[in-house]
Protein backbone atom coordinates (compact mmCIF):
# COMPACT_ATOMS: atom_id res chain seq x y z
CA UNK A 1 0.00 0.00 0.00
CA UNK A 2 1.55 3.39 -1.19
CA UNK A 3 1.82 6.35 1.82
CA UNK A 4 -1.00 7.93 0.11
CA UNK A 5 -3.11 4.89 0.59
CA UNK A 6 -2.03 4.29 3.94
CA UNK A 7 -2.47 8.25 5.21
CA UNK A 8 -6.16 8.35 3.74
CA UNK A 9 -7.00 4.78 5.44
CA UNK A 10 -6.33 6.45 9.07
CA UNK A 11 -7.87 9.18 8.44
CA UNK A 12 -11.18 7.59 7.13
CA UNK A 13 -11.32 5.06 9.74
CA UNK A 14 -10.45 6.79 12.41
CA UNK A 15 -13.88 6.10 14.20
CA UNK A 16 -12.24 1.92 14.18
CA UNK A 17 -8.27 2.92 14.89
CA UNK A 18 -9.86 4.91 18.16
CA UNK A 19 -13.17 3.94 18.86
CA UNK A 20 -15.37 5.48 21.34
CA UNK A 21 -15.52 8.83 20.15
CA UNK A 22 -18.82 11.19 19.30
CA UNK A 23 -16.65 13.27 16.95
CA UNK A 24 -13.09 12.72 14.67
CA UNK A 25 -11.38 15.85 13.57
CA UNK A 26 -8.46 15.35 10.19
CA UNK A 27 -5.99 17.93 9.56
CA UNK A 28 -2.84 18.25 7.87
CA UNK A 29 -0.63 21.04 9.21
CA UNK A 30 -3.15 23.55 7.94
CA UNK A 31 -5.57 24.39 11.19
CA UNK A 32 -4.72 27.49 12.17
CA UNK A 33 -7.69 28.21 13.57
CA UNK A 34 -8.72 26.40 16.40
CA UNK A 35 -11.96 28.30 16.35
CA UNK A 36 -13.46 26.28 13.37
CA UNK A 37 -13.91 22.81 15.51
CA UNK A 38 -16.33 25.28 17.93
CA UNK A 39 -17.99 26.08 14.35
CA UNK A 40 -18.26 22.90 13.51
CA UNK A 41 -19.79 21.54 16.49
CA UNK A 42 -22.25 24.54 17.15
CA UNK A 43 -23.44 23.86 13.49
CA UNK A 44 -25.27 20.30 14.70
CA UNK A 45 -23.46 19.24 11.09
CA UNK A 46 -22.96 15.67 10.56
CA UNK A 47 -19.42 16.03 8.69
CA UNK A 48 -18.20 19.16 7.19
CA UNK A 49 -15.00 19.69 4.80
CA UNK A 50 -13.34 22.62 3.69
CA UNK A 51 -10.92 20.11 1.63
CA UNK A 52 -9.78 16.57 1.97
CA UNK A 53 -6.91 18.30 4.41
CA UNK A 54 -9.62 19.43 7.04
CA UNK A 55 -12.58 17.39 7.72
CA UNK A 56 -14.50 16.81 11.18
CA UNK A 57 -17.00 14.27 11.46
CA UNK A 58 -19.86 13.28 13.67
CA UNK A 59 -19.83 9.08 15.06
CA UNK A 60 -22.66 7.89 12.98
CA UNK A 61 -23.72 4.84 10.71
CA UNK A 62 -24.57 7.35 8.25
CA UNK A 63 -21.16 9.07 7.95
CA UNK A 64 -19.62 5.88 8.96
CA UNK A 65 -21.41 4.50 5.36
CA UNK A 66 -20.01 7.27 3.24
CA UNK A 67 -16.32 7.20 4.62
CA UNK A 68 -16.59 3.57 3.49
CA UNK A 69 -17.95 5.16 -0.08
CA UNK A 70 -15.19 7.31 0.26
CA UNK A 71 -12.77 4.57 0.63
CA UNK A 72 -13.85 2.70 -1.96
CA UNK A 73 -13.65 5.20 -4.28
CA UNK A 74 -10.36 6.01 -3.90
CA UNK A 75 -8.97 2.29 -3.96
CA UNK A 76 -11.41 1.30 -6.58
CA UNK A 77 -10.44 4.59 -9.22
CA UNK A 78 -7.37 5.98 -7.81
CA UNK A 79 -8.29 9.23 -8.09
CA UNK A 80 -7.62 12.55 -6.66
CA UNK A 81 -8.69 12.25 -2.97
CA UNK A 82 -10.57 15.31 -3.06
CA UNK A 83 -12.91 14.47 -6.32
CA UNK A 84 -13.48 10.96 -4.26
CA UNK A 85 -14.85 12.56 -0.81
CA UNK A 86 -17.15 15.21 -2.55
CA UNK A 87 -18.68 12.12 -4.88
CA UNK A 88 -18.86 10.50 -1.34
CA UNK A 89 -20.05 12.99 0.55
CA UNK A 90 -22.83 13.81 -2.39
CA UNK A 91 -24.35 10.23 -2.60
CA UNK A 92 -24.81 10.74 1.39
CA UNK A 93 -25.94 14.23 1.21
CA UNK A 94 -23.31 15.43 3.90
């Protein structure tokens, strides 16, 4: 499995890796701003993304489903890893 691979696995399956968790923040480097997880969790949002870089996530099936779709979209195609969480995140409507 390639680095790529291996970096988007954790970060889509977080909610196994460390279970027991309502809600899974991903960053890269990039938060600068802490005050965008307060955002995020005021906005009753089940997952929000400003990029594949920065995504936060709510514990459900439902989310659970489309990081899954996610997943398989991005083994199955190979693709950018943005253009496979918005087709993702679309077929869930998150």
């Amino acid at each position: 499995m390639s680095p790529g691979l291996q970096t988007i696995l954790l970060k889509l399956f977080l909610w196994q890796i460390v279970p027991g968790y309502d809600y899974y923040l991903w960053t890269n480097e990039s938060l600068k701003d802490g005050g965008v997880i307060q955002t995020f969790l005021d906005s009753k949002r089940d997952f929000t993304a400003k990029s594949s870089d920065l995504f936060m996530y709510k514990n459900t099936p439902r989310v659970q489903e489309m990081l899954k779709r996610w997943w398989y979209l991005v083994t199955r195609y190979d693709i950018e890893d943005n253009l496979a969480m918005k087709k993702a995140s679309a077929k869930f409507k998150l």
